[in-house]
PDB file of N, CA and C in Angstrom:
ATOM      1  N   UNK A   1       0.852  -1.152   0.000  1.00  0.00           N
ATOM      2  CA  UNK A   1       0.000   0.000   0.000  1.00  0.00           C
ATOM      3  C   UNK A   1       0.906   1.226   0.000  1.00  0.00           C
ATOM      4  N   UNK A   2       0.806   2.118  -0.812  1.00  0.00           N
ATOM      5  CA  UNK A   2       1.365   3.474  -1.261  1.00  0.00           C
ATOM      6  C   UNK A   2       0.564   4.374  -0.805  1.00  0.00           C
ATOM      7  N   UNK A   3       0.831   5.788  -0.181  1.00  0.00           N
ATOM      8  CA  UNK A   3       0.241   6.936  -0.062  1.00  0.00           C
ATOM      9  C   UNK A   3       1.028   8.112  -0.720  1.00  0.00           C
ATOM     10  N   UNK A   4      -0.089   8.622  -1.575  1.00  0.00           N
ATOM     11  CA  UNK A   4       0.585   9.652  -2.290  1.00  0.00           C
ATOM     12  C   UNK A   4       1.396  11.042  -2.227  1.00  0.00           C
ATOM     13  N   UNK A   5       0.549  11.163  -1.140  1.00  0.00           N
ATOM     14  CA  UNK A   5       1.196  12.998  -0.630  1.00  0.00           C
ATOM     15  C   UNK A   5       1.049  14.043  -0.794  1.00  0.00           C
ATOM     16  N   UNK A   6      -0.531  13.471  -1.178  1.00  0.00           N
ATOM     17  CA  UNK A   6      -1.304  14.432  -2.030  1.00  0.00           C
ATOM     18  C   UNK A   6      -2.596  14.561  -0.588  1.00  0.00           C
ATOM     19  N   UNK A   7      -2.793  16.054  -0.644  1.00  0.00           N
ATOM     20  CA  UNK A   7      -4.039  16.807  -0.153  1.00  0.00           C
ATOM     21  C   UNK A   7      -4.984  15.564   0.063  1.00  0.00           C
ATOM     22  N   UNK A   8      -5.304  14.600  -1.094  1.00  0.00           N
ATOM     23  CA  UNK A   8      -6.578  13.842  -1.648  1.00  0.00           C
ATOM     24  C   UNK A   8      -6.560  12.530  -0.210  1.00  0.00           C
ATOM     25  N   UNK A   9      -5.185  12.448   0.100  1.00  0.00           N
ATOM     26  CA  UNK A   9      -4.768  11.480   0.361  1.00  0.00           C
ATOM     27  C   UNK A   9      -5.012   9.922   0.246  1.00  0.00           C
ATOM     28  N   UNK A  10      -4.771   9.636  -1.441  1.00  0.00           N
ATOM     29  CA  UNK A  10      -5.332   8.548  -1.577  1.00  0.00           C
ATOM     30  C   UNK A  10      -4.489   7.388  -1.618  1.00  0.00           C
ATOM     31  N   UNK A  11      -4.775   6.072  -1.183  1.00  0.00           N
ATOM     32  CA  UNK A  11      -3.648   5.110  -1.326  1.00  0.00           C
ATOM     33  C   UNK A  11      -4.025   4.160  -2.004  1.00  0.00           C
ATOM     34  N   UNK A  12      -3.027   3.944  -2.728  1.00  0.00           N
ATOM     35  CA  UNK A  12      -3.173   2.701  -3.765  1.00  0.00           C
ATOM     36  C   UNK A  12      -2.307   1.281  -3.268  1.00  0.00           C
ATOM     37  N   UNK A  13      -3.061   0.514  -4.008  1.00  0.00           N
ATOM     38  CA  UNK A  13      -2.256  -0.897  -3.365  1.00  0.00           C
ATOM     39  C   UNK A  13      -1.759  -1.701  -4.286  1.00  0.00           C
ATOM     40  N   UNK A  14      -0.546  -1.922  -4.130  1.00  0.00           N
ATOM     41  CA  UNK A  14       0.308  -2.813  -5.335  1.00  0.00           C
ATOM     42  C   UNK A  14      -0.224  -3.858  -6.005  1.00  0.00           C
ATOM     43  N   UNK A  15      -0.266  -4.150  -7.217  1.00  0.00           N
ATOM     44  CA  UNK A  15      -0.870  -5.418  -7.457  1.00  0.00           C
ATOM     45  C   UNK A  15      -0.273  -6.162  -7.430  1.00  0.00           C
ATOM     46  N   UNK A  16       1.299  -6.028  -6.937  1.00  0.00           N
ATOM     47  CA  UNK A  16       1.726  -7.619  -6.577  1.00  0.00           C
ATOM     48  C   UNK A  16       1.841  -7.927  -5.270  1.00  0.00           C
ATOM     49  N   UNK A  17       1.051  -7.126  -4.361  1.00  0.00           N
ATOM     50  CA  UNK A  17       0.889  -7.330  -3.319  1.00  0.00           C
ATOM     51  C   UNK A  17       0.093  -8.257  -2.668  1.00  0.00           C
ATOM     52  N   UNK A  18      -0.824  -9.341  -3.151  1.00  0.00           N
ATOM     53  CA  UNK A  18      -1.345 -10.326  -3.295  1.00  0.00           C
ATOM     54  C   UNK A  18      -3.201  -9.957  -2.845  1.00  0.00           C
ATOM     55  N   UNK A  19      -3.365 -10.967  -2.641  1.00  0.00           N
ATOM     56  CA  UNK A  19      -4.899 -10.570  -2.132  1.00  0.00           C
ATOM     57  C   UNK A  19      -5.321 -10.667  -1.002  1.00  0.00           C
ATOM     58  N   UNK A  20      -6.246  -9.307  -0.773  1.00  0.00           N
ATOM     59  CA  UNK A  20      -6.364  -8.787   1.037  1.00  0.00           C
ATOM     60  C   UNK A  20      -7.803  -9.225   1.158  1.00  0.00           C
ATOM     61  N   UNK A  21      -7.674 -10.680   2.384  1.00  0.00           N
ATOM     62  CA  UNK A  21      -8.322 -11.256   3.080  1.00  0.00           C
ATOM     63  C   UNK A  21      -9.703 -10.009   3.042  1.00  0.00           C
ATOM     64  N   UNK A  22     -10.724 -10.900   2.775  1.00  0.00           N
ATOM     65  CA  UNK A  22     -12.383  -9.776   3.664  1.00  0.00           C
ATOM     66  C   UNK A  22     -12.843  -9.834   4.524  1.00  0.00           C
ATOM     67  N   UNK A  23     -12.284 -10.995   5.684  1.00  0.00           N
ATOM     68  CA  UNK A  23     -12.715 -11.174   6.619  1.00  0.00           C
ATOM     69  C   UNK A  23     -12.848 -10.093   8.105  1.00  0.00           C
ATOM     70  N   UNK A  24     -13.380  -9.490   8.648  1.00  0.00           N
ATOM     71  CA  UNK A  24     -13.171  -8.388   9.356  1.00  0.00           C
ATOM     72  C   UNK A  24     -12.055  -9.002  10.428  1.00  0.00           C
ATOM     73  N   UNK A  25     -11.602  -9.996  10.841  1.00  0.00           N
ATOM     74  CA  UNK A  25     -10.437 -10.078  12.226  1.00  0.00           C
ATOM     75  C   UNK A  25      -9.184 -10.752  11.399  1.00  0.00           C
ATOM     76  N   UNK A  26      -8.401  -9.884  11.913  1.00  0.00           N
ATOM     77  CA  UNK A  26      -7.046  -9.963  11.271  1.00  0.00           C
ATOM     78  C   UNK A  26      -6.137 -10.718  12.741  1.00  0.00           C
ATOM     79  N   UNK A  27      -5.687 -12.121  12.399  1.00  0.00           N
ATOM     80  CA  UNK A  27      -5.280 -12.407  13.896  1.00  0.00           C
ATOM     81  C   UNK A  27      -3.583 -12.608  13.645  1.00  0.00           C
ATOM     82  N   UNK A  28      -3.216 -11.791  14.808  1.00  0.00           N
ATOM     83  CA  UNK A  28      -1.617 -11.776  15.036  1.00  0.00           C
ATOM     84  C   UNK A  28      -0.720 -12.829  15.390  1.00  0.00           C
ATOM     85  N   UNK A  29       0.453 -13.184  14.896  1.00  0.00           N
ATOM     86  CA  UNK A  29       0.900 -14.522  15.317  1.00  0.00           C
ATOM     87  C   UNK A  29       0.992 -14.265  17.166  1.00  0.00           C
ATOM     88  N   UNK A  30       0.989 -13.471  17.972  1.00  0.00           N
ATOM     89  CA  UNK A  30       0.943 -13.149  19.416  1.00  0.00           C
ATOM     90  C   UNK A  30       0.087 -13.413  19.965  1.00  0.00           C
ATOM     91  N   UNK A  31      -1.743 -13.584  18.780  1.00  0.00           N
ATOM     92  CA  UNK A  31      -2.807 -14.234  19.208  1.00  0.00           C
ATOM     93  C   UNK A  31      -2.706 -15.360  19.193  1.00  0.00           C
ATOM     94  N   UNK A  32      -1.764 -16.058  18.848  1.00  0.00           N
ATOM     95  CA  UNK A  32      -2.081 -17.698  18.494  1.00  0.00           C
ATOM     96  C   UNK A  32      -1.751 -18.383  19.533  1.00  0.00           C
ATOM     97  N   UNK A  33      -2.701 -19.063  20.697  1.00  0.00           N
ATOM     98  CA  UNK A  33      -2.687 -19.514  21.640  1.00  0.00           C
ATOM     99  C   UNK A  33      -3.506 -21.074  21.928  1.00  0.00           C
ATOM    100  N   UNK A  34      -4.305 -21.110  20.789  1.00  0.00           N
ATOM    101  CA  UNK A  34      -4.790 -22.377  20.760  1.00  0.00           C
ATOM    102  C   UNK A  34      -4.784 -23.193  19.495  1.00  0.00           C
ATOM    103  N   UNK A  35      -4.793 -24.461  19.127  1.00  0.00           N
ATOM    104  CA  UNK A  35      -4.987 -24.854  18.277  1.00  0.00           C
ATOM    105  C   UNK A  35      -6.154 -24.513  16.884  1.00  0.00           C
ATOM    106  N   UNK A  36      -7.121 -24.052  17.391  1.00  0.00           N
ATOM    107  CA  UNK A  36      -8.061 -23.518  16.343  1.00  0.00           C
ATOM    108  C   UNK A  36      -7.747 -22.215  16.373  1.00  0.00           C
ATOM    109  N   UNK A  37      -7.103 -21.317  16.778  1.00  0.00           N
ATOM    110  CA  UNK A  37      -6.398 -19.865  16.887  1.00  0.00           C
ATOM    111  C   UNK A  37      -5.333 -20.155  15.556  1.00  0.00           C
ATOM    112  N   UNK A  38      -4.482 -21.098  15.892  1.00  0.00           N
ATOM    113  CA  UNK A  38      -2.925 -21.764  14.656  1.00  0.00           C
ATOM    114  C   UNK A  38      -3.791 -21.665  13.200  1.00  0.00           C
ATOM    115  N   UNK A  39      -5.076 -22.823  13.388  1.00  0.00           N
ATOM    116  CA  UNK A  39      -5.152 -22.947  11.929  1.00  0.00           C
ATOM    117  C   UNK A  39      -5.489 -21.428  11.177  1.00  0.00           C
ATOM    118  N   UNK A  40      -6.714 -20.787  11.811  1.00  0.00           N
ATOM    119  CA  UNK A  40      -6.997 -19.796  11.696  1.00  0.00           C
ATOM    120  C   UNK A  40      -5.830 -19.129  10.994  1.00  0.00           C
ATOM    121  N   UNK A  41      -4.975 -18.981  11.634  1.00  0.00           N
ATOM    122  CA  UNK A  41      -4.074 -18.051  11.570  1.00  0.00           C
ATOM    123  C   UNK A  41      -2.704 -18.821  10.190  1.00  0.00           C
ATOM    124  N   UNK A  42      -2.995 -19.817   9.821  1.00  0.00           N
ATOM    125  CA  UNK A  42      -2.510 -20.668   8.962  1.00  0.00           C
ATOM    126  C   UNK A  42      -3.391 -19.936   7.699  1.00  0.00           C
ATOM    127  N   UNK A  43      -4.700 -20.314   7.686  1.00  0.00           N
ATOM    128  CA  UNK A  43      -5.294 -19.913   6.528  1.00  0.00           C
ATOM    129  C   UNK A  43      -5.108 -18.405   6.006  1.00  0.00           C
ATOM    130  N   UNK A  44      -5.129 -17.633   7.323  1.00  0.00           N
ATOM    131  CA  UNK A  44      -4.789 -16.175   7.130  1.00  0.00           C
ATOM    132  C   UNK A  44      -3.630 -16.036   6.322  1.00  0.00           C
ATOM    133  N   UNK A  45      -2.561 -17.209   6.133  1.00  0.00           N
ATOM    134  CA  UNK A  45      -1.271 -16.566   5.739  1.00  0.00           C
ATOM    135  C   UNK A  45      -1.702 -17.671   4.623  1.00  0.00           C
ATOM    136  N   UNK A  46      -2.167 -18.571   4.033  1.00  0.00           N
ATOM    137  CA  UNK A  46      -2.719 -18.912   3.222  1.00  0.00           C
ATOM    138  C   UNK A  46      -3.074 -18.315   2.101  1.00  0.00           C
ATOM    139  N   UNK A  47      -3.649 -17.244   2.127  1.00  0.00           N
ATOM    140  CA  UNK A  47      -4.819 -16.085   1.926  1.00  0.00           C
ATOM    141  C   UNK A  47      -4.147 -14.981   1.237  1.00  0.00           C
ATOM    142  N   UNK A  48      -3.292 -14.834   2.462  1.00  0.00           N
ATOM    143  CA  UNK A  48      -2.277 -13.363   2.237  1.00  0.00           C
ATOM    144  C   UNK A  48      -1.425 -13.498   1.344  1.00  0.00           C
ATOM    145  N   UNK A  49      -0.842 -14.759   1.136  1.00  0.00           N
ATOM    146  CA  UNK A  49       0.244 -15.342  -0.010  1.00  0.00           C
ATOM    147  C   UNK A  49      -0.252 -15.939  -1.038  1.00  0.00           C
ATOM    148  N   UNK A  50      -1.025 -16.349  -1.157  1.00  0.00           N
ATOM    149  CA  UNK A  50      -2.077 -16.934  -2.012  1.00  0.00           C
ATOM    150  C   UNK A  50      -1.045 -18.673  -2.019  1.00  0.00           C
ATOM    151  N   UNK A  51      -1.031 -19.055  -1.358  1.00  0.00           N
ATOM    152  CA  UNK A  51      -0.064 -20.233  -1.673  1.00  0.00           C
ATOM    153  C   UNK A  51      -0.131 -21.425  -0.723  1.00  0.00           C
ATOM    154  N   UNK A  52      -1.139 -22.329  -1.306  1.00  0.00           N
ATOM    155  CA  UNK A  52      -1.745 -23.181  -0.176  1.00  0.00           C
ATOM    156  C   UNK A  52      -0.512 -24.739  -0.139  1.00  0.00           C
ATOM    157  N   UNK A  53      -0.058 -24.720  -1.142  1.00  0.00           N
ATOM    158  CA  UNK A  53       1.084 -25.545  -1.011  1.00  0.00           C
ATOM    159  C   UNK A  53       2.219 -25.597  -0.148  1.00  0.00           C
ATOM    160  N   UNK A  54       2.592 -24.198   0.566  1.00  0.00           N
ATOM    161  CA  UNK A  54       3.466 -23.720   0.990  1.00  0.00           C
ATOM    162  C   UNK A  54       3.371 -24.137   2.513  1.00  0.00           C
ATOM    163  N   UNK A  55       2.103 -24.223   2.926  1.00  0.00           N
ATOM    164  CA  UNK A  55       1.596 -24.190   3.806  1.00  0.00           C
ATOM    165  C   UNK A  55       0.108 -25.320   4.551  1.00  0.00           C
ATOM    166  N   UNK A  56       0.366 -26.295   3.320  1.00  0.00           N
ATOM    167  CA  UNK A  56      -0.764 -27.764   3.291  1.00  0.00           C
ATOM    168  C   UNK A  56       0.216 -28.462   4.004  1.00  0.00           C
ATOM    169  N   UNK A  57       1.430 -29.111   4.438  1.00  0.00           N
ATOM    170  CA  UNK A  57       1.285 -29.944   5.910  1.00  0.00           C
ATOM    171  C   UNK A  57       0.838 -29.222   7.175  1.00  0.00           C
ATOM    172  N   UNK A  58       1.573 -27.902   7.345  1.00  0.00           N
ATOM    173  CA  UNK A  58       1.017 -27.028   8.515  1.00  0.00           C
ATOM    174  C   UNK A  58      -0.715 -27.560   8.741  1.00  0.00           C
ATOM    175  N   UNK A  59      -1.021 -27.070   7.953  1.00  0.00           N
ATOM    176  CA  UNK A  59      -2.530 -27.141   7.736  1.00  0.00           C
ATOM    177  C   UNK A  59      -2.944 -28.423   8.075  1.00  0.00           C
ATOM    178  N   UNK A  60      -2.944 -29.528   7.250  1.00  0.00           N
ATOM    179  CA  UNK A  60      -3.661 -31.112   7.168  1.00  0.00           C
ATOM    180  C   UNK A  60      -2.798 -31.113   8.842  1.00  0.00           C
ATOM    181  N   UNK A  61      -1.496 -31.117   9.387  1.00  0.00           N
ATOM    182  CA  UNK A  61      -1.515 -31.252  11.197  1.00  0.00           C
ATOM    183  C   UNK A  61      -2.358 -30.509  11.905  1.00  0.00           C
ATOM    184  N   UNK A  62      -2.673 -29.737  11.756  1.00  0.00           N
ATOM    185  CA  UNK A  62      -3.683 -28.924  12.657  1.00  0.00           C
ATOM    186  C   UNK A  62      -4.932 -29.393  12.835  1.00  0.00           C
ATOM    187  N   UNK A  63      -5.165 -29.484  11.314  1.00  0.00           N
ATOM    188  CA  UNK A  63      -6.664 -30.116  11.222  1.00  0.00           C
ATOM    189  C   UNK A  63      -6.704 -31.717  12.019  1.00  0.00           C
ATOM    190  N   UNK A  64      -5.381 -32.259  11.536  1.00  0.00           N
ATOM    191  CA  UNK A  64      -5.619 -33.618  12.275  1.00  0.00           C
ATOM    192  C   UNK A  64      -5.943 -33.742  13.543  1.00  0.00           C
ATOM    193  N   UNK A  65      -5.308 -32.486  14.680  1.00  0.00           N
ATOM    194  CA  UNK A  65      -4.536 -32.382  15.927  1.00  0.00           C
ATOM    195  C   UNK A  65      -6.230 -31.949  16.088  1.00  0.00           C
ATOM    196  N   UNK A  66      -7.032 -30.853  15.704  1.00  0.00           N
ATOM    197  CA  UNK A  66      -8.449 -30.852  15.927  1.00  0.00           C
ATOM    198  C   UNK A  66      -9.299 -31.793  15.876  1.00  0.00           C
ATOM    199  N   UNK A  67      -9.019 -32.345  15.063  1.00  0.00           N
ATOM    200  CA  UNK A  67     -10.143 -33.703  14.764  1.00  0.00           C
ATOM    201  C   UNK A  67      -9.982 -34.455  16.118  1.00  0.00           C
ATOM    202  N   UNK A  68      -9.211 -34.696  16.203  1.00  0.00           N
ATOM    203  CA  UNK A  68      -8.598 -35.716  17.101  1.00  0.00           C
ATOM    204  C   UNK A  68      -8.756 -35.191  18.588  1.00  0.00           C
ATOM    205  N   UNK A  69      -8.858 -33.803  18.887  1.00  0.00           N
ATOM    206  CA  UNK A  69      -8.967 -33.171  20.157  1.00  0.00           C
ATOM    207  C   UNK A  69     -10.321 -32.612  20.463  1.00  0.00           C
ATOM    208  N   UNK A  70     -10.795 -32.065  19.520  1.00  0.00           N
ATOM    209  CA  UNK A  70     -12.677 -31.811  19.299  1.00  0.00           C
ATOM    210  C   UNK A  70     -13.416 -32.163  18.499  1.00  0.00           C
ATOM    211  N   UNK A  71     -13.732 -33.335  18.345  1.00  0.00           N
ATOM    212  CA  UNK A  71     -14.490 -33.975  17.512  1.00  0.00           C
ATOM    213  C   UNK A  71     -15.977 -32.875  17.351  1.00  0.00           C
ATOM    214  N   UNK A  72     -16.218 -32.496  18.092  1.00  0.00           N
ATOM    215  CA  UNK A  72     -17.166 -31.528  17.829  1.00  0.00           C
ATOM    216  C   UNK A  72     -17.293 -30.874  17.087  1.00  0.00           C
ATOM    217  N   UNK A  73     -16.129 -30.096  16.501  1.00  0.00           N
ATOM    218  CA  UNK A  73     -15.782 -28.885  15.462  1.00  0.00           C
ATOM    219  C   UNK A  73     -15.606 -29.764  14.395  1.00  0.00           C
ATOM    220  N   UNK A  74     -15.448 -31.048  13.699  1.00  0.00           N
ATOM    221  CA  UNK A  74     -15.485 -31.387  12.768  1.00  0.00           C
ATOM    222  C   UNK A  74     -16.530 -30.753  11.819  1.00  0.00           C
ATOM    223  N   UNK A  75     -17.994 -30.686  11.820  1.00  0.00           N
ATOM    224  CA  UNK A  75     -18.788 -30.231  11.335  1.00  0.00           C
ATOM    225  C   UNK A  75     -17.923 -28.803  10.263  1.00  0.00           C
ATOM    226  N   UNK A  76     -17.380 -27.925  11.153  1.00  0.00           N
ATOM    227  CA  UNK A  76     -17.144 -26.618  10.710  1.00  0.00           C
ATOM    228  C   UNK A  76     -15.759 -26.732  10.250  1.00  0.00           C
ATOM    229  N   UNK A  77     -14.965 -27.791  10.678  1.00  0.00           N
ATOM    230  CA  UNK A  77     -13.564 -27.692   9.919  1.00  0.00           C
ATOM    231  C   UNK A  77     -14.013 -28.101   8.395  1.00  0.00           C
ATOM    232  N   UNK A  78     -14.857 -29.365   8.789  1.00  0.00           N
ATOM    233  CA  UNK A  78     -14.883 -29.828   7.274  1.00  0.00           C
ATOM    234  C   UNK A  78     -15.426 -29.118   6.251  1.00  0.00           C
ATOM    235  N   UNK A  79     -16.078 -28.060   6.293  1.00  0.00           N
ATOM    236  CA  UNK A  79     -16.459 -27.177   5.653  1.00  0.00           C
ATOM    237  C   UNK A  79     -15.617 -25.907   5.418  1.00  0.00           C
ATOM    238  N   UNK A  80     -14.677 -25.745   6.032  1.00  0.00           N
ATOM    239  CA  UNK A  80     -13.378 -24.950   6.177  1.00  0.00           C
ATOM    240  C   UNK A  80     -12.468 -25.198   5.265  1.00  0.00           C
ATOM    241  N   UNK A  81     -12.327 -26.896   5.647  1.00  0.00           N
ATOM    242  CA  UNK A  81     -11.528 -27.435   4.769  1.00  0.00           C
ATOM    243  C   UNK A  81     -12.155 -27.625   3.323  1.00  0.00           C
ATOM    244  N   UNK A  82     -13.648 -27.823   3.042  1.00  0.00           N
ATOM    245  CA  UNK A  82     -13.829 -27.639   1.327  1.00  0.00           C
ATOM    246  C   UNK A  82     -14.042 -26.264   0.868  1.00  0.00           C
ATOM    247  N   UNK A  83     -13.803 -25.181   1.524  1.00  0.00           N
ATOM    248  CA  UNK A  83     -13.046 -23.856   1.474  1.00  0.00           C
ATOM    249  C   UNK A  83     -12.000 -23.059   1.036  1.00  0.00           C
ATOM    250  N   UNK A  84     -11.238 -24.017   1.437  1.00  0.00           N
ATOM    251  CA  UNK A  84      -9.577 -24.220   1.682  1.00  0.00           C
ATOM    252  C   UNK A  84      -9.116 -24.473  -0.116  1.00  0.00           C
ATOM    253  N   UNK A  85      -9.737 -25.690  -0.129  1.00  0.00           N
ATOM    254  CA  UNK A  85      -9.631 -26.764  -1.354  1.00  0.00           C
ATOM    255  C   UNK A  85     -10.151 -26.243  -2.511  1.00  0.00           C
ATOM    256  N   UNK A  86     -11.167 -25.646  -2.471  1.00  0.00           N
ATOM    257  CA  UNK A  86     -11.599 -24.691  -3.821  1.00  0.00           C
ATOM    258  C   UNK A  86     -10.918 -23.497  -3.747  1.00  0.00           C
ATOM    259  N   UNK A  87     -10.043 -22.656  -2.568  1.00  0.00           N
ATOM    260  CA  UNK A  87      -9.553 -21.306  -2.948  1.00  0.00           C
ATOM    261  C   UNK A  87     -10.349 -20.130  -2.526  1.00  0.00           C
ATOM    262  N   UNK A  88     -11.266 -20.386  -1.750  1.00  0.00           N
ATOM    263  CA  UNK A  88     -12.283 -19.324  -1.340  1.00  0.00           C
ATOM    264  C   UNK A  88     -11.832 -19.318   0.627  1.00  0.00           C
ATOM    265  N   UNK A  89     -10.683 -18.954   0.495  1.00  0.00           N
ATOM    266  CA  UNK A  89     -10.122 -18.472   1.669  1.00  0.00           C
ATOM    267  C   UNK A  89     -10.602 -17.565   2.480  1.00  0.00           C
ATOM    268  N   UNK A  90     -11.434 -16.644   2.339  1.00  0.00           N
ATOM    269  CA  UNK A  90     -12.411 -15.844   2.929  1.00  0.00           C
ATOM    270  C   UNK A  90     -13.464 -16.568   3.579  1.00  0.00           C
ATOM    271  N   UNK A  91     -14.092 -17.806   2.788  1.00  0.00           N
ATOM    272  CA  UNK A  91     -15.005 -18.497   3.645  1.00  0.00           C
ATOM    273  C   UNK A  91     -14.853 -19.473   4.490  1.00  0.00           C
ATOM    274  N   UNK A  92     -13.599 -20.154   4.351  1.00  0.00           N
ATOM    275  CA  UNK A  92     -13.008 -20.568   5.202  1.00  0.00           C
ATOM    276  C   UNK A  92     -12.560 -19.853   6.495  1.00  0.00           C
ATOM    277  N   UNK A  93     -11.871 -18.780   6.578  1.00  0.00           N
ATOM    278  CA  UNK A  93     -11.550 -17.954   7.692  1.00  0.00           C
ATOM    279  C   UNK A  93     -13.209 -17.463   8.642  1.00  0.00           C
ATOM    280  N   UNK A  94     -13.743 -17.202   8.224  1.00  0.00           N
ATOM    281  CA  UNK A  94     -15.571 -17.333   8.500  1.00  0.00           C
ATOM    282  C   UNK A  94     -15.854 -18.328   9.310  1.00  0.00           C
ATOM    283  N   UNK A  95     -15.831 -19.704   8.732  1.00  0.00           N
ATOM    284  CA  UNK A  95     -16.148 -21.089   8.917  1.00  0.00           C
ATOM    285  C   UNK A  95     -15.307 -21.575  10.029  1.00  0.00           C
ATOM    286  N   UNK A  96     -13.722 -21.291  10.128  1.00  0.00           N
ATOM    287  CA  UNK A  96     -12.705 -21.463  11.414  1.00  0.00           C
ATOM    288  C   UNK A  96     -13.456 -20.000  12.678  1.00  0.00           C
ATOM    289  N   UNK A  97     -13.428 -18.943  12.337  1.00  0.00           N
ATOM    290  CA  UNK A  97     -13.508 -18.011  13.461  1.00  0.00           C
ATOM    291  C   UNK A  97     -14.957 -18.123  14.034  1.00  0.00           C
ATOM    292  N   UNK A  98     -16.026 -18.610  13.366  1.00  0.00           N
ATOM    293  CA  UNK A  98     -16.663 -18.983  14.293  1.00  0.00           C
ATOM    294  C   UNK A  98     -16.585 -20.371  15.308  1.00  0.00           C
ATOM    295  N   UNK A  99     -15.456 -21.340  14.768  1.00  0.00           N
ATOM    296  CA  UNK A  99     -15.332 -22.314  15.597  1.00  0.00           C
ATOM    297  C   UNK A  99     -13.747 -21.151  17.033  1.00  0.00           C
ATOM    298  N   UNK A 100     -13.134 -20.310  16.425  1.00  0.00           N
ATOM    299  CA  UNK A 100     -12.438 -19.967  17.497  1.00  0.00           C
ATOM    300  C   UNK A 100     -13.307 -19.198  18.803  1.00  0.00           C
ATOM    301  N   UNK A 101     -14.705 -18.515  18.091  1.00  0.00           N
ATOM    302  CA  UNK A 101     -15.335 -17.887  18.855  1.00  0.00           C
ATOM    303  C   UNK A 101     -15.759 -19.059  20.273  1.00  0.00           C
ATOM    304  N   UNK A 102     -16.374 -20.231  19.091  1.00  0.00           N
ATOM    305  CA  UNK A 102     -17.125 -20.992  20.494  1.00  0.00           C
ATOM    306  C   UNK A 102     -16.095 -22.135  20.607  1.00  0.00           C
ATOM    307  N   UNK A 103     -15.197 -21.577  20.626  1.00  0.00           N
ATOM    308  CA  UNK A 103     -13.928 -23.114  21.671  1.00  0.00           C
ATOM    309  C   UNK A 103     -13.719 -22.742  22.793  1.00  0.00           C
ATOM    310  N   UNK A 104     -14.070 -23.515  23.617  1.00  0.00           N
ATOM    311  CA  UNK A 104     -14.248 -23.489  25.220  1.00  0.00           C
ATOM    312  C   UNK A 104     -13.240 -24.340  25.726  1.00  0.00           C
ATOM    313  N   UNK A 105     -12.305 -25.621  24.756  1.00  0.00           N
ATOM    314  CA  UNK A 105     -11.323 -26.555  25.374  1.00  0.00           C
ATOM    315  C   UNK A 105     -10.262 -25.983  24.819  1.00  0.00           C
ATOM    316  N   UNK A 106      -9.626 -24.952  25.556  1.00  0.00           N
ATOM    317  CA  UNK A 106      -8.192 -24.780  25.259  1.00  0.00           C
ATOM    318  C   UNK A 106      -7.406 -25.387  26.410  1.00  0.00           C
ATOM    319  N   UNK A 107      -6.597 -25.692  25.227  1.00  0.00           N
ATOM    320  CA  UNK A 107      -5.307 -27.123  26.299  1.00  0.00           C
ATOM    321  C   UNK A 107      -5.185 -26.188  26.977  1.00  0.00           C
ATOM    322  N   UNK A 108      -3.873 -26.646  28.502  1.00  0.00           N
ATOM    323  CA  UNK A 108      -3.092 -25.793  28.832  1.00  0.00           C
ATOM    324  C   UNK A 108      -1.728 -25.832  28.279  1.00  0.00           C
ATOM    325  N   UNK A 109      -1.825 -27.005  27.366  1.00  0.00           N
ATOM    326  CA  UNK A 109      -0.260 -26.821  27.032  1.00  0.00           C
ATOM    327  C   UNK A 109      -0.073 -27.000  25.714  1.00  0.00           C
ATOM    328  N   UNK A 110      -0.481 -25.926  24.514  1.00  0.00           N
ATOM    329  CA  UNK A 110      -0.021 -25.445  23.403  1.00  0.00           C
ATOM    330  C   UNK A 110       0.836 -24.762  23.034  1.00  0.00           C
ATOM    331  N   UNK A 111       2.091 -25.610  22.178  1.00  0.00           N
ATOM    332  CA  UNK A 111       3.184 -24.597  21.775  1.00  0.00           C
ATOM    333  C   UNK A 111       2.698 -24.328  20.137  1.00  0.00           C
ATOM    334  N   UNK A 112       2.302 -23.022  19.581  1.00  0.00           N
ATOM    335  CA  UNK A 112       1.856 -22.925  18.404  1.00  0.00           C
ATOM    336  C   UNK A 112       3.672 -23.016  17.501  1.00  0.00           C
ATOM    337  N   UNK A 113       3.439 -23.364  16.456  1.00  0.00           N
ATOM    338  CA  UNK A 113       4.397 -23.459  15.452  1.00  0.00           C
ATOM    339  C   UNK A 113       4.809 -22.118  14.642  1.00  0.00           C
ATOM    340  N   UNK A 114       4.187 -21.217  15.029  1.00  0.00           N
ATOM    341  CA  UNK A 114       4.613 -19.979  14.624  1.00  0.00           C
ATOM    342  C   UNK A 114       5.312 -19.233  15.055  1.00  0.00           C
ATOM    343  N   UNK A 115       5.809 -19.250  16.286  1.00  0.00           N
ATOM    344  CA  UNK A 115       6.890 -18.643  16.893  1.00  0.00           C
ATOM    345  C   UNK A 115       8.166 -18.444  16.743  1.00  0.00           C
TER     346      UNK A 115
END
């Protein structure tokens, strides 16, 4: 993103700057404290880079490490995950943040991989 320096003050944004997520919560790697916080925050950089290859083992462990820890949220991963898989990364981030909203089992002992 460029600002001109002009009175108008208008800013333009690079086009090789990739494509900016629509989701309204932008989450910081400093937020990432739980496992459905990681993926979240996986897809976000997903999104931001456009480059799901880069970043599909990260991803398929997380998802496993959920499945396997809240079977509950399956419903909404798996729909995350055919999200993911078509490229509509916006609805996916949707589909995860309402599972970060209602996760009530955070371990006490998560080391996120982003650090």
């Amino acid at each position: 993103m460029t600002h001109d320096r002009t009175p108008t003050a208008r800013l333009d944004i690079a086009d090789k700057a990739g494509p900016m997520p629509r989701t309204p919560t932008y989450l910081a790697v400093s937020e990432v404290s739980t496992p459905i916080r990681e993926l979240y925050f996986c897809v976000q950089r997903i999104a931001l880079e456009d480059d799901l290859r880069k970043y599909m083992a990260t991803y398929f462990r997380l998802l496993e490490t959920l499945l396997a820890r809240s079977p509950r949220m399956r419903g909404g991963l798996v729909s995350a995950s055919l999200h993911v898989l078509a490229g509509d990364y916006d609805a996916a981030l949707i589909d995860i943040g309402s599972l970060v909203v209602a996760d009530d089992e955070v371990p006490t002992t998560w080391s996120p991989s982003w650090q």
